[in-house]
PDB file of N, CA and C in Angstrom:
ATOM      1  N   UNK A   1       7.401  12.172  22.766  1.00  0.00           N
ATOM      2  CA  UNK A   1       7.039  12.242  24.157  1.00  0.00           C
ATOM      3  C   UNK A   1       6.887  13.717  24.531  1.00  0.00           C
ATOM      4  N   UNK A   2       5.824  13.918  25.503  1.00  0.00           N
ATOM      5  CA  UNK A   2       5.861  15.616  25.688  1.00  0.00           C
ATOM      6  C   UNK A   2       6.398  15.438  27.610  1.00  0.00           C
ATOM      7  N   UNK A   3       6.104  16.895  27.784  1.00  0.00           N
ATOM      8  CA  UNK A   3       6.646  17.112  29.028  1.00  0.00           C
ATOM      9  C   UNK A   3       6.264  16.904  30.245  1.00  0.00           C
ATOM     10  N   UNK A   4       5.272  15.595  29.911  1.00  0.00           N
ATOM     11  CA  UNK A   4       4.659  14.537  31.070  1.00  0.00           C
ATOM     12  C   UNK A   4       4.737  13.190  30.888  1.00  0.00           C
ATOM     13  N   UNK A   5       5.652  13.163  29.569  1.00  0.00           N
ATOM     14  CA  UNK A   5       5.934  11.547  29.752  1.00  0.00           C
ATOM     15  C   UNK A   5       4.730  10.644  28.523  1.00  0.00           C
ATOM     16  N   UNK A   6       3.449  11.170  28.100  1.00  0.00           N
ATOM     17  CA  UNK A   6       2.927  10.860  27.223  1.00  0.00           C
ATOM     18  C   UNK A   6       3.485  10.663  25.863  1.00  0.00           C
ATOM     19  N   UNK A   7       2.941   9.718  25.339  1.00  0.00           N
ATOM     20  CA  UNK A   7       3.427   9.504  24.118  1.00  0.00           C
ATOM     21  C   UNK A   7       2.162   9.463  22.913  1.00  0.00           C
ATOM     22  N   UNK A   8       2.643   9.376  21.596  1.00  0.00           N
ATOM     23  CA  UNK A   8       1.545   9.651  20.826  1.00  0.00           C
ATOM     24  C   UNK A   8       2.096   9.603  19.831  1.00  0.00           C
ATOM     25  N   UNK A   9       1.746   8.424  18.725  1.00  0.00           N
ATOM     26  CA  UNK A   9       2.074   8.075  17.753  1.00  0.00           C
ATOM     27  C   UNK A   9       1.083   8.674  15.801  1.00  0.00           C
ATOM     28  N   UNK A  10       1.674   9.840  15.003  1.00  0.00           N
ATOM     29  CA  UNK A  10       1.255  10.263  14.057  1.00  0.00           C
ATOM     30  C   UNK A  10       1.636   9.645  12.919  1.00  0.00           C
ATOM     31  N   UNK A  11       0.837   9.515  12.392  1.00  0.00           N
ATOM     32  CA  UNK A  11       0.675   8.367  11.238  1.00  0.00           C
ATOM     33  C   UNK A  11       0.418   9.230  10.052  1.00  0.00           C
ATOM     34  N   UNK A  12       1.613   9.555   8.913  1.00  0.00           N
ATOM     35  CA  UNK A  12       1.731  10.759   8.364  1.00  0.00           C
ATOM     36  C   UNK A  12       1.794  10.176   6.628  1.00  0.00           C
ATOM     37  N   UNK A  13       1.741  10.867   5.567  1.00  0.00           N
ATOM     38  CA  UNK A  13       2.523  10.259   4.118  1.00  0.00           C
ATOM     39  C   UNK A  13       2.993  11.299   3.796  1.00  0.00           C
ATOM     40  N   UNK A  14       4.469  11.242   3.645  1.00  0.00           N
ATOM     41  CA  UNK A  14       4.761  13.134   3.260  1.00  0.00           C
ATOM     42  C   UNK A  14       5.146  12.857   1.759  1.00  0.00           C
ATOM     43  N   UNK A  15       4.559  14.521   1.793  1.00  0.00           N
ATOM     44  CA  UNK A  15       4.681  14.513   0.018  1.00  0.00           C
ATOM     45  C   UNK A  15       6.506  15.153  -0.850  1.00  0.00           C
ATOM     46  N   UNK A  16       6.984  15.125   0.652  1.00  0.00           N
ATOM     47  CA  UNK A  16       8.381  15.309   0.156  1.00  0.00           C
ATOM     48  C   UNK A  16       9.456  14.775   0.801  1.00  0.00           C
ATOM     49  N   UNK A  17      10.548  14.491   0.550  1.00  0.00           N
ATOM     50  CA  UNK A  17      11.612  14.100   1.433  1.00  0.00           C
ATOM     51  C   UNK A  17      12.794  13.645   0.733  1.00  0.00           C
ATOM     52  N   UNK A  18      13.711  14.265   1.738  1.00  0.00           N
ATOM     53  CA  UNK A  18      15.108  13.909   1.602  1.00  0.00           C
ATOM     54  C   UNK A  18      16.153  13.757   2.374  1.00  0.00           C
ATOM     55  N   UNK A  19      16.956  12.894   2.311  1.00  0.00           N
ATOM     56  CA  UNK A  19      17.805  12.804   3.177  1.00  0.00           C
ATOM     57  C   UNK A  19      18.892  13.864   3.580  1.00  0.00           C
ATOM     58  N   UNK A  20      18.988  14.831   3.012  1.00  0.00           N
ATOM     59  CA  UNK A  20      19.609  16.135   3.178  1.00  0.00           C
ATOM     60  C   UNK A  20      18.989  16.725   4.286  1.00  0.00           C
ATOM     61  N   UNK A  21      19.465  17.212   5.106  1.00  0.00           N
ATOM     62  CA  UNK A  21      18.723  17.933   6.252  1.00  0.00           C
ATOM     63  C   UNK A  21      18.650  19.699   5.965  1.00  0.00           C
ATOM     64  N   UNK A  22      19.495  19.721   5.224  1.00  0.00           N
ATOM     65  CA  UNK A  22      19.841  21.117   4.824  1.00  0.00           C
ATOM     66  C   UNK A  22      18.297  21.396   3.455  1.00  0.00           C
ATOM     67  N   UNK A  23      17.958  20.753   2.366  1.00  0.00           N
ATOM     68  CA  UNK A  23      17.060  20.954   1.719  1.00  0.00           C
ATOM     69  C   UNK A  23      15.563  20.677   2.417  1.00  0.00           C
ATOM     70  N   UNK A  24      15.531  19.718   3.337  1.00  0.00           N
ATOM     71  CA  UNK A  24      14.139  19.408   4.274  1.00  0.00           C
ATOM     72  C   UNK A  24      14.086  21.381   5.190  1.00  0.00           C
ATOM     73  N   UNK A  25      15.261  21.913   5.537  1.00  0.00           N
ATOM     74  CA  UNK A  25      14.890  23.043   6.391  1.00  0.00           C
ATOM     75  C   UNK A  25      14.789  24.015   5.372  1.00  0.00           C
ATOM     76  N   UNK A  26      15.836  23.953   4.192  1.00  0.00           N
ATOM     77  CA  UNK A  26      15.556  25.606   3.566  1.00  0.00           C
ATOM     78  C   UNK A  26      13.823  25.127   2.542  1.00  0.00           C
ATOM     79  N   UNK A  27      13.271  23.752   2.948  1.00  0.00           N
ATOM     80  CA  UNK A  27      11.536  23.740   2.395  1.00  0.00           C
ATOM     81  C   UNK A  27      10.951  24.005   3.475  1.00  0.00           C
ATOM     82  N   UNK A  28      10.990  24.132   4.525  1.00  0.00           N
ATOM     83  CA  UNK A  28      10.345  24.578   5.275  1.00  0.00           C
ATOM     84  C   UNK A  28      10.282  26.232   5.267  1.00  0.00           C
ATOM     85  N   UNK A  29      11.665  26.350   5.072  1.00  0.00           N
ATOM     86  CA  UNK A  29      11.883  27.844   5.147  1.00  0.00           C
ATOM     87  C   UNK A  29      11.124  28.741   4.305  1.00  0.00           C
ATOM     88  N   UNK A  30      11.038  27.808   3.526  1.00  0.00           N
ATOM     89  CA  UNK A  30       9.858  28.556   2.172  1.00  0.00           C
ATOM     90  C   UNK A  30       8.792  28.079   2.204  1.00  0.00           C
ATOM     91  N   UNK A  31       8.179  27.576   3.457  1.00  0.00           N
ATOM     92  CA  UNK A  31       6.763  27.389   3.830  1.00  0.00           C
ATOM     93  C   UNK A  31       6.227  26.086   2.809  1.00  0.00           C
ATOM     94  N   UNK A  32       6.942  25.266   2.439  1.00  0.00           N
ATOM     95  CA  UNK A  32       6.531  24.176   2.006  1.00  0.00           C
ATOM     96  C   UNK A  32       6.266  23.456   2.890  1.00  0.00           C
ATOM     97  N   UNK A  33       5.982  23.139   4.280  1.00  0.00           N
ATOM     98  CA  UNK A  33       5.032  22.378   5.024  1.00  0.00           C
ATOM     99  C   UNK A  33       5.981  22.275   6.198  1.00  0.00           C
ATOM    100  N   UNK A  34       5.798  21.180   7.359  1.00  0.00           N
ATOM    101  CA  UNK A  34       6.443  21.258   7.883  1.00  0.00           C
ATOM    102  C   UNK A  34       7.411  19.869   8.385  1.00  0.00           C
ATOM    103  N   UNK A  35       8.352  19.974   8.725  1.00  0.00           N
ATOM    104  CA  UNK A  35       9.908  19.207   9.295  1.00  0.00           C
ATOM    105  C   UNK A  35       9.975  19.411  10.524  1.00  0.00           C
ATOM    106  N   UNK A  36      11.028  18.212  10.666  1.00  0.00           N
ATOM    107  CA  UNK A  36      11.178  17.426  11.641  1.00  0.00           C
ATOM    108  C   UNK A  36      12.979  17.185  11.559  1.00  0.00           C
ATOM    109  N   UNK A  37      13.142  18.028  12.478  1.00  0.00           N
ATOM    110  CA  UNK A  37      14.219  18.123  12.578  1.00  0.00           C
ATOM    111  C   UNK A  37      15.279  18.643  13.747  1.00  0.00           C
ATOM    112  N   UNK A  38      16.462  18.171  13.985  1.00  0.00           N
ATOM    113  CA  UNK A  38      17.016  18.138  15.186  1.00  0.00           C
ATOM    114  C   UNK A  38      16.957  20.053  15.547  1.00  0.00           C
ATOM    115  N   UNK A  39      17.070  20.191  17.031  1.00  0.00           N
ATOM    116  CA  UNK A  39      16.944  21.719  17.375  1.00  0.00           C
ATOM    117  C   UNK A  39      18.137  22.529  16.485  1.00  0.00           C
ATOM    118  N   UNK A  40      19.482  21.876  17.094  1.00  0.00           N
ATOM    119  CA  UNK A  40      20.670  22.552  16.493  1.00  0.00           C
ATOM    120  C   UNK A  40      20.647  23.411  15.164  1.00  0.00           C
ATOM    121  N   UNK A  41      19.777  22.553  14.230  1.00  0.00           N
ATOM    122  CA  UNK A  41      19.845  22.320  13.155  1.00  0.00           C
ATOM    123  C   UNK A  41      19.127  23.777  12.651  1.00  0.00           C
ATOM    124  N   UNK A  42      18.060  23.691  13.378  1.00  0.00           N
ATOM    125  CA  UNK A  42      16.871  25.213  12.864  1.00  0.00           C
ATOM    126  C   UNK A  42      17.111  26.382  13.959  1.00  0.00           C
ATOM    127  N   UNK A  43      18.215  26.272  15.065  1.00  0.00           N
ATOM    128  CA  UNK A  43      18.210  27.137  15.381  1.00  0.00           C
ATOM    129  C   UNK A  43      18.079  28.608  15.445  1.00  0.00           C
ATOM    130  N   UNK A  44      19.148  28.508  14.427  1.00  0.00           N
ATOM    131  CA  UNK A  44      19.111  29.990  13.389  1.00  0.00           C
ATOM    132  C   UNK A  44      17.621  30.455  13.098  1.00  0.00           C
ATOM    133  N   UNK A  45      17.308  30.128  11.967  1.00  0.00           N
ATOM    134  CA  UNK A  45      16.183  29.895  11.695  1.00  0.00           C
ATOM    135  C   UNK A  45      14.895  30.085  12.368  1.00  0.00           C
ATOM    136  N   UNK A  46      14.642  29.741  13.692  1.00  0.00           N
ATOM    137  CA  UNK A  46      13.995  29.814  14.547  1.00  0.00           C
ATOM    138  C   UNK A  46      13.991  31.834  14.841  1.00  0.00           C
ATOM    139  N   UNK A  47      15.762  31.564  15.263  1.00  0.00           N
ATOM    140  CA  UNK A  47      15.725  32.939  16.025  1.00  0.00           C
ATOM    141  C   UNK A  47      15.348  34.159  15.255  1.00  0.00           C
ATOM    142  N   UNK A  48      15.179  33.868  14.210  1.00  0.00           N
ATOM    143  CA  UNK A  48      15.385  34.508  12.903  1.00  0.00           C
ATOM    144  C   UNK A  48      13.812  34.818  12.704  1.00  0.00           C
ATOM    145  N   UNK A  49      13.031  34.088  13.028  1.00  0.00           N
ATOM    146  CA  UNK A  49      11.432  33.804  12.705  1.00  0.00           C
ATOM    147  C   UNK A  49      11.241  33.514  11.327  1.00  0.00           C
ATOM    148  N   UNK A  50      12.554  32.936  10.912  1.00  0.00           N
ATOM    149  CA  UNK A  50      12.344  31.878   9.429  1.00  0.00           C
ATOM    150  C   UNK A  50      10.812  30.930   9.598  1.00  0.00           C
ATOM    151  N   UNK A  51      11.284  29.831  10.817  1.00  0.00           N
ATOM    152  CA  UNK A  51      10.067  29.029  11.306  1.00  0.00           C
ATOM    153  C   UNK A  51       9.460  29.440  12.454  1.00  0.00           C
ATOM    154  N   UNK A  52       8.810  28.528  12.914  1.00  0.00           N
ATOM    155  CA  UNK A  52       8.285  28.099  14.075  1.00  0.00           C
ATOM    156  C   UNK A  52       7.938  27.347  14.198  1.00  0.00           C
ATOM    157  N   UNK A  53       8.201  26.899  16.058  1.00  0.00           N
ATOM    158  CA  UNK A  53       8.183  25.156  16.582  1.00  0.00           C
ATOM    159  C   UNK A  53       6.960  25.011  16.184  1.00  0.00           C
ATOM    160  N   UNK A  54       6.045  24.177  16.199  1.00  0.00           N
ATOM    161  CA  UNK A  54       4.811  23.936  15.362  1.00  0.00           C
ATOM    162  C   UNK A  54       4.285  22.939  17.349  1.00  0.00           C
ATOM    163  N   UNK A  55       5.377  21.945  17.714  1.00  0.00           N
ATOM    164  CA  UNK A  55       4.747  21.276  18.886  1.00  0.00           C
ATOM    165  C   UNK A  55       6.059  21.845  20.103  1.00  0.00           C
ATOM    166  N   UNK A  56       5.768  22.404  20.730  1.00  0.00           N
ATOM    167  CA  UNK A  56       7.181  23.122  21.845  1.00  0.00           C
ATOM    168  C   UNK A  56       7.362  22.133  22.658  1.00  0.00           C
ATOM    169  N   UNK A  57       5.958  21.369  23.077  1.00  0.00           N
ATOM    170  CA  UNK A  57       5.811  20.524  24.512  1.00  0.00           C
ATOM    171  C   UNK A  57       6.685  18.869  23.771  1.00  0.00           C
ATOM    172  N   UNK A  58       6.522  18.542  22.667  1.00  0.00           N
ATOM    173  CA  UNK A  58       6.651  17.493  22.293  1.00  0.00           C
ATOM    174  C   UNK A  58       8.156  17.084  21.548  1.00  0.00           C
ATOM    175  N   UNK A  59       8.293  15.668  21.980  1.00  0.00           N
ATOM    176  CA  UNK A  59       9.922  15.719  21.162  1.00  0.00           C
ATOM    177  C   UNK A  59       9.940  14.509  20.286  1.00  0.00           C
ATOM    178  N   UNK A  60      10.992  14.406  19.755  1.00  0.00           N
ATOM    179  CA  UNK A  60      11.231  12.466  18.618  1.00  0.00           C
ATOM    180  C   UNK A  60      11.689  11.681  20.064  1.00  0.00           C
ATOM    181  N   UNK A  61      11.896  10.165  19.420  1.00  0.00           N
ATOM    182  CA  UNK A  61      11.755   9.509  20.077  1.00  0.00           C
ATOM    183  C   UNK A  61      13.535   8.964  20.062  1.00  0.00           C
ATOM    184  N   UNK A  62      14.433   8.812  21.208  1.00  0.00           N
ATOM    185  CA  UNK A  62      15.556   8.951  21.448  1.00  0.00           C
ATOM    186  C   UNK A  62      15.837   7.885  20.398  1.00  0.00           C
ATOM    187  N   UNK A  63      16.890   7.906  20.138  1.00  0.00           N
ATOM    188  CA  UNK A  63      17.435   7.070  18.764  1.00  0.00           C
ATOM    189  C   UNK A  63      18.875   6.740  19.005  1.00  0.00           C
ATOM    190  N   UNK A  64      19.793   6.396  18.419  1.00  0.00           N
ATOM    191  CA  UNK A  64      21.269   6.019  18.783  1.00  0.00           C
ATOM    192  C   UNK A  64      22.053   6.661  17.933  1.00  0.00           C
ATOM    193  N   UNK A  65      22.922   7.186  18.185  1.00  0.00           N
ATOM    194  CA  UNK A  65      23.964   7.729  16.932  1.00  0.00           C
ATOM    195  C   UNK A  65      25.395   7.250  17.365  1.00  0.00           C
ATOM    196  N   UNK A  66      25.513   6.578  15.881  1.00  0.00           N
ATOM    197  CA  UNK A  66      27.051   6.073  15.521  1.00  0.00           C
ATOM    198  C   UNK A  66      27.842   7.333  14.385  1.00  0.00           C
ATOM    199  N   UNK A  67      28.921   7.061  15.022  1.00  0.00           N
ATOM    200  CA  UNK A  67      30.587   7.790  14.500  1.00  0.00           C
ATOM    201  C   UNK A  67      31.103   6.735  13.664  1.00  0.00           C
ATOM    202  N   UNK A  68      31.362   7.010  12.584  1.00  0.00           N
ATOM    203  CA  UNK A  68      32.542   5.693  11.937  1.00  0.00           C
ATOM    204  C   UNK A  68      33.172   7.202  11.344  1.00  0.00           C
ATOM    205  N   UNK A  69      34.809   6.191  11.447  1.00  0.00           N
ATOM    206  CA  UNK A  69      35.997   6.935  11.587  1.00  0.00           C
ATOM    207  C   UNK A  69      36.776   5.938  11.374  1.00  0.00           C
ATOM    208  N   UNK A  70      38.052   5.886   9.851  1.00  0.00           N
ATOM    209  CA  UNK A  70      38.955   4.696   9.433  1.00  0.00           C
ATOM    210  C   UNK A  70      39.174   3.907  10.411  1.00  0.00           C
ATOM    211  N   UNK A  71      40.377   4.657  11.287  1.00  0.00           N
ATOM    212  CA  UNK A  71      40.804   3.744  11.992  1.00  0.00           C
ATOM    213  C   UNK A  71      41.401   4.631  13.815  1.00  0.00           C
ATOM    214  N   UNK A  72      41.353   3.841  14.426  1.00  0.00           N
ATOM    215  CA  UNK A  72      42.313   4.348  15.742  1.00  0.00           C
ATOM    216  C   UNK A  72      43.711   4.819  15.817  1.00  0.00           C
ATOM    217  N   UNK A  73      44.500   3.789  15.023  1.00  0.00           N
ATOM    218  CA  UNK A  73      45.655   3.828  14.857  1.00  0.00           C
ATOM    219  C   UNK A  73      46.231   5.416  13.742  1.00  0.00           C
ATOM    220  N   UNK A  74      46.721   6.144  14.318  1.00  0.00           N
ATOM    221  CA  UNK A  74      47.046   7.909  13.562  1.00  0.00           C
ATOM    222  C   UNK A  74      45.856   8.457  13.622  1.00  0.00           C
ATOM    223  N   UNK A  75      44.946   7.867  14.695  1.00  0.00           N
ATOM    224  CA  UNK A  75      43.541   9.347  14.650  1.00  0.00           C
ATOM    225  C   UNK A  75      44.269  10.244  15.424  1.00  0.00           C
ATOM    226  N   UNK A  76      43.872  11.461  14.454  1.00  0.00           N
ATOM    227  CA  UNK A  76      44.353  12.950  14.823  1.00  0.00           C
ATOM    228  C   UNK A  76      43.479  13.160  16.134  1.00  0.00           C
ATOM    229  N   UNK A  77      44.529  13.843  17.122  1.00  0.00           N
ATOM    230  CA  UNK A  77      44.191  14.352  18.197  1.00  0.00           C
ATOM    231  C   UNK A  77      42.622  15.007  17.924  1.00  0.00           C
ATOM    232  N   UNK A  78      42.990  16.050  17.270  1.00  0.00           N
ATOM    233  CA  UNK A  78      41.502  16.968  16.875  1.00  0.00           C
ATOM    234  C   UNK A  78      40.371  15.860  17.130  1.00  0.00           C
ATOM    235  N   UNK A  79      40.472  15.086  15.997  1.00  0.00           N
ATOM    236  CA  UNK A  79      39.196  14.237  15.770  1.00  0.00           C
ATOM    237  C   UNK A  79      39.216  13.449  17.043  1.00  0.00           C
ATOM    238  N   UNK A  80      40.001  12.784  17.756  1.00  0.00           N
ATOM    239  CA  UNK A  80      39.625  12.438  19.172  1.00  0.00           C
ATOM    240  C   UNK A  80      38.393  13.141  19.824  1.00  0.00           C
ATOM    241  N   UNK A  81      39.238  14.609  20.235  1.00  0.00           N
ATOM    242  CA  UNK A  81      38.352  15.439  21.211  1.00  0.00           C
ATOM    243  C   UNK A  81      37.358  15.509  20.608  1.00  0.00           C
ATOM    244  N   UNK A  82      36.811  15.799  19.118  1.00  0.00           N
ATOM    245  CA  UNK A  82      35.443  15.955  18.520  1.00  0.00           C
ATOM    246  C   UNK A  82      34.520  14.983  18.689  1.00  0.00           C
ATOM    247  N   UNK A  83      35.347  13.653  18.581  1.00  0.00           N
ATOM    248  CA  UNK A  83      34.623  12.336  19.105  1.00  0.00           C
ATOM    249  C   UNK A  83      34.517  12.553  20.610  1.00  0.00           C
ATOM    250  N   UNK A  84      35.696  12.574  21.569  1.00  0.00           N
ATOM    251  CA  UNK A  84      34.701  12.923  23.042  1.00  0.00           C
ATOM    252  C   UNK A  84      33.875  13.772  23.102  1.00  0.00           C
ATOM    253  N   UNK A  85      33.782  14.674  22.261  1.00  0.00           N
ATOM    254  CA  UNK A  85      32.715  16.203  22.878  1.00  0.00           C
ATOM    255  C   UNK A  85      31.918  15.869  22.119  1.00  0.00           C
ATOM    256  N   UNK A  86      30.996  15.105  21.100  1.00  0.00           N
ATOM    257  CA  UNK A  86      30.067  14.316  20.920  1.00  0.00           C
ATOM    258  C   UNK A  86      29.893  13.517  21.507  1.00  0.00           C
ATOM    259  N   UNK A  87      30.516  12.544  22.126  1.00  0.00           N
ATOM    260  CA  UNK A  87      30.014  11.636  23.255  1.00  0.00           C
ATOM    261  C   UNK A  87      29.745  12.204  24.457  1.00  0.00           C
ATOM    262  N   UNK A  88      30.202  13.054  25.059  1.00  0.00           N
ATOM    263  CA  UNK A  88      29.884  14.006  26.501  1.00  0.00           C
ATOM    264  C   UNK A  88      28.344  14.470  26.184  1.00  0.00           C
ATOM    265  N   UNK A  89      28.018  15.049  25.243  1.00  0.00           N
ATOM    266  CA  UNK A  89      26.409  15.327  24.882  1.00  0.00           C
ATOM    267  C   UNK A  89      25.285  14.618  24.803  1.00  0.00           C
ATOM    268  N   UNK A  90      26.041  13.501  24.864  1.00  0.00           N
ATOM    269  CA  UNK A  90      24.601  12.416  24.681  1.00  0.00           C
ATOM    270  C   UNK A  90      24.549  11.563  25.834  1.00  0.00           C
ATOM    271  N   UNK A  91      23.224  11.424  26.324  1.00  0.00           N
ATOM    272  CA  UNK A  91      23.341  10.557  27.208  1.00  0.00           C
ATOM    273  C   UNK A  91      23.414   9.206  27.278  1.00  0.00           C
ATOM    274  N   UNK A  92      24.076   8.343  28.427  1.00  0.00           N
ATOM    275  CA  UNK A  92      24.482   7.582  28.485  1.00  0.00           C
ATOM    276  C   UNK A  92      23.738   6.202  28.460  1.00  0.00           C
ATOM    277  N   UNK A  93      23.595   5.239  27.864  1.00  0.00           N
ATOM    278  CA  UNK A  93      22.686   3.996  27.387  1.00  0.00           C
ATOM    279  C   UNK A  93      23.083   2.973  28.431  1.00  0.00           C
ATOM    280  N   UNK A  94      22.123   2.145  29.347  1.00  0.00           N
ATOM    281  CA  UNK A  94      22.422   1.578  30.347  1.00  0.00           C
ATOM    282  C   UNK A  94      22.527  -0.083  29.133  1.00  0.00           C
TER     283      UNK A  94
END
């Protein structure tokens, strides 16, 4: 979606991929084509003029993210708050 609400669907075959997010950015980094990948992630990178945004106006399409974590029972404080301060960031699903 860009920054009027349009949408626009690219119909792609990539000639590489992996589920590593860390090897998809350091191939980009070496100009092997381009990724798709969360901001956080290439920040550095960005500031760095490793990359560049390729679409600025345009974003992915909101998705859901799950936490799994053993159990409730002896979750460490720490990992609590890490679980709220990941949930405070995302917005809220009606």
């Amino acid at each position: 979606m860009n920054t009027h609400g349009e949408t626009h669907e690219i119909r792609q075959i990539p000639r590489f991929g992996s589920q590593d997010m860390g090897i998809v950015r350091d191939a980009a980094i070496a100009g092997l084509g381009v990724a798709w990948l969360p901001d956080h992630f290439v920040r550095e990178p960005l500031e760095k003029g490793l990359v560049v945004q390729v679409l600025p106006d345009w974003t992915g399409a909101e998705g859901i993210v799950h936490l799994v974590f053993t159990t409730r029972r002896g979750l460490p404080s720490a990992v609590r708050a890490f679980i709220d301060h990941l949930a405070a960031g995302f917005p809220k699903r009606l």
